[in-house]
Protein backbone atom coordinates (compact mmCIF):
# COMPACT_ATOMS: atom_id res chain seq x y z
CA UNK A 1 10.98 18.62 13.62
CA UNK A 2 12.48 15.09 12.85
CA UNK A 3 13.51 14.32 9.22
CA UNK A 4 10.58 11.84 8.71
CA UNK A 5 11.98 10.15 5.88
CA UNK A 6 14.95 9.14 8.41
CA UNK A 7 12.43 7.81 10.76
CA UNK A 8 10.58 5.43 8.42
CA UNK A 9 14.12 3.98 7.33
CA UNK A 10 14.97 3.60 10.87
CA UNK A 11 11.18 1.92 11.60
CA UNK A 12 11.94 -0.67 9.08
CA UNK A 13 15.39 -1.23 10.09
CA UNK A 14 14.13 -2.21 13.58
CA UNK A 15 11.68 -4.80 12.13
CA UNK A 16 14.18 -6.28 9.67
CA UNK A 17 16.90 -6.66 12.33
CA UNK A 18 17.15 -10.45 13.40
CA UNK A 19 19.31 -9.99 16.50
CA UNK A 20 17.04 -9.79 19.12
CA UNK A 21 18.95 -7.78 21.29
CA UNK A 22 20.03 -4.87 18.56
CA UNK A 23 16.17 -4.62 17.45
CA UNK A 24 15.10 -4.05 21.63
CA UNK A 25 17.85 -1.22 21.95
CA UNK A 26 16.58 0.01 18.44
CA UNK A 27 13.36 -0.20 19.42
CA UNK A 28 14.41 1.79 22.86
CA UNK A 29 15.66 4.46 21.11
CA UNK A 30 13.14 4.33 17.77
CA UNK A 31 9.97 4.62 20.23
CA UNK A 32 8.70 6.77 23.01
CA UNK A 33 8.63 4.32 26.54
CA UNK A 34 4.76 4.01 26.29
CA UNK A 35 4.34 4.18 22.30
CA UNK A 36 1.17 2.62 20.69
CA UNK A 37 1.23 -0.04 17.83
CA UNK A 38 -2.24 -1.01 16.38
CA UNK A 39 -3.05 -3.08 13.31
CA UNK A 40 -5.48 -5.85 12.38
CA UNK A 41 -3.44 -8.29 14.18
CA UNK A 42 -1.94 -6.99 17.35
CA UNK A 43 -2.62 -3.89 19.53
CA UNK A 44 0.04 -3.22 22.34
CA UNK A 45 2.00 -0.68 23.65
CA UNK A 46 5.47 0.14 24.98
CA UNK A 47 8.81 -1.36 24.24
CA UNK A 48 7.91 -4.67 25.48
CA UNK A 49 4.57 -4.99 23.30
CA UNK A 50 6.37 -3.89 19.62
CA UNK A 51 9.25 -5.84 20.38
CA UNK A 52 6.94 -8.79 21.00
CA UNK A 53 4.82 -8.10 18.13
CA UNK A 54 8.27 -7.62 15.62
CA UNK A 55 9.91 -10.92 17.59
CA UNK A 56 6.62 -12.84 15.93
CA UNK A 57 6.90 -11.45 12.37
CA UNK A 58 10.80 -12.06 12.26
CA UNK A 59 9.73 -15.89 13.87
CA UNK A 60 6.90 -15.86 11.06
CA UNK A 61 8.72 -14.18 8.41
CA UNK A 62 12.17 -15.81 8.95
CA UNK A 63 14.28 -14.97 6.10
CA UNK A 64 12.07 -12.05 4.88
CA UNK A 65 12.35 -8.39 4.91
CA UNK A 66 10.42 -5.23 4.46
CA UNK A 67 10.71 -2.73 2.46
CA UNK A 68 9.55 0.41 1.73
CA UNK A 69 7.45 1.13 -1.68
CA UNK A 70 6.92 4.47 -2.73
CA UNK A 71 8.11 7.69 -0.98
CA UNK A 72 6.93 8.50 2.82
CA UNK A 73 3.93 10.88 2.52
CA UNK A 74 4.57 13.35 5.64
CA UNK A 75 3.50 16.52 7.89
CA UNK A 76 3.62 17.86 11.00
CA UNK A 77 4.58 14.88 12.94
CA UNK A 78 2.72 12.58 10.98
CA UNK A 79 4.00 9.98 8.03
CA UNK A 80 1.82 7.66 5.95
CA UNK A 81 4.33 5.19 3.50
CA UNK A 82 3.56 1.80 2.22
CA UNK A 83 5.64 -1.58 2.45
CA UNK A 84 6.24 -4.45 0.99
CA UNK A 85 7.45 -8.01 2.54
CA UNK A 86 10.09 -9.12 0.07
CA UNK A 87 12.40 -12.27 -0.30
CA UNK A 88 15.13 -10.36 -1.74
CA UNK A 89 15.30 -6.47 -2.67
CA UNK A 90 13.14 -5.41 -5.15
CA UNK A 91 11.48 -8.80 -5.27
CA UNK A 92 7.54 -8.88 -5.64
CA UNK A 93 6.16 -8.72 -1.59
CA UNK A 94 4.59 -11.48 -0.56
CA UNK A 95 2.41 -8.94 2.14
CA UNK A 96 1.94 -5.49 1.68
CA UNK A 97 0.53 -2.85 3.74
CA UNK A 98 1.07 1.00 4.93
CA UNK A 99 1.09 2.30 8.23
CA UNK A 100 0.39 5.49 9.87
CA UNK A 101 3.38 7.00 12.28
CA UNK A 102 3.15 9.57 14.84
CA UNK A 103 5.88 11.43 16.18
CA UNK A 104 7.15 13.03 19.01
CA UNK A 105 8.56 16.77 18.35
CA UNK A 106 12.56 14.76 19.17
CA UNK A 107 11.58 12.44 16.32
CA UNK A 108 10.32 9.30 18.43
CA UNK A 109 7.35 7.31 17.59
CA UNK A 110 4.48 7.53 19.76
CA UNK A 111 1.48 6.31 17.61
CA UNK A 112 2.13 3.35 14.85
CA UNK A 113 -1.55 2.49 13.00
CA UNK A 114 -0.54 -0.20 10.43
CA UNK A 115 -3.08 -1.58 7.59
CA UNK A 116 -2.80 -4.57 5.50
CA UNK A 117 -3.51 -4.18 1.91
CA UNK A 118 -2.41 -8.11 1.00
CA UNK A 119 -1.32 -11.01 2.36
CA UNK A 120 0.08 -14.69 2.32
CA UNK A 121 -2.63 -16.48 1.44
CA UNK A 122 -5.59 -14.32 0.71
């Protein structure tokens, strides 16, 4: 079973890294070739479809990062962990959500469902 802590870090990594072509070989190896992401804004699936939906938040986002708040709450194959949209570590996130991952036994993501508990604006 896949150290799921090491899997959230890596998740994040992929959606904080601006070069486009680093975050779609991340995003190769990160996900399974038909994975699923699903939250209140965008519902796609394989490579193509998170790297899309990632490519908008970095566009929307520019300058941002996530971050993770709080540990990863994990079993089986599954992790629950909030994050937080910063401007510079530790700073107060502008957005902040939690999202559900699913693994595959190797450790790739199959299933993200992400929630959005605040954001810009609201």
């Amino acid at each position: 079973m896949a150290d799921l802590n090491a899997v959230v870090a890596r998740y994040l990594d992929v959606w904080n890294e601006a070069d486009a072509d680093r975050r779609a070989k991340a995003i190769g190896e990160l996900f399974t070739e038909n994975a699923v992401y699903t939250d209140p804004l965008a519902d796609v699936s394989g490579h193509d479809g998170v790297g899309a939906v990632i490519a908008g938040a970095q566009e929307q986002f520019a300058g941002l990062r996530f971050e993770q708040l709080g540990d990863v709450d994990a079993h089986h194959n599954i992790a629950r962990f909030r994050w937080g949209l910063v401007t510079e570590p530790g700073a107060e996130p502008i957005a902040i959500g939690f999202d559900v991952a699913v693994t595959t036994e190797d450790g790739r993501i199959d299933r993200v469902y992400g929630f959005l508990d605040k954001v810009p604006g609201a």
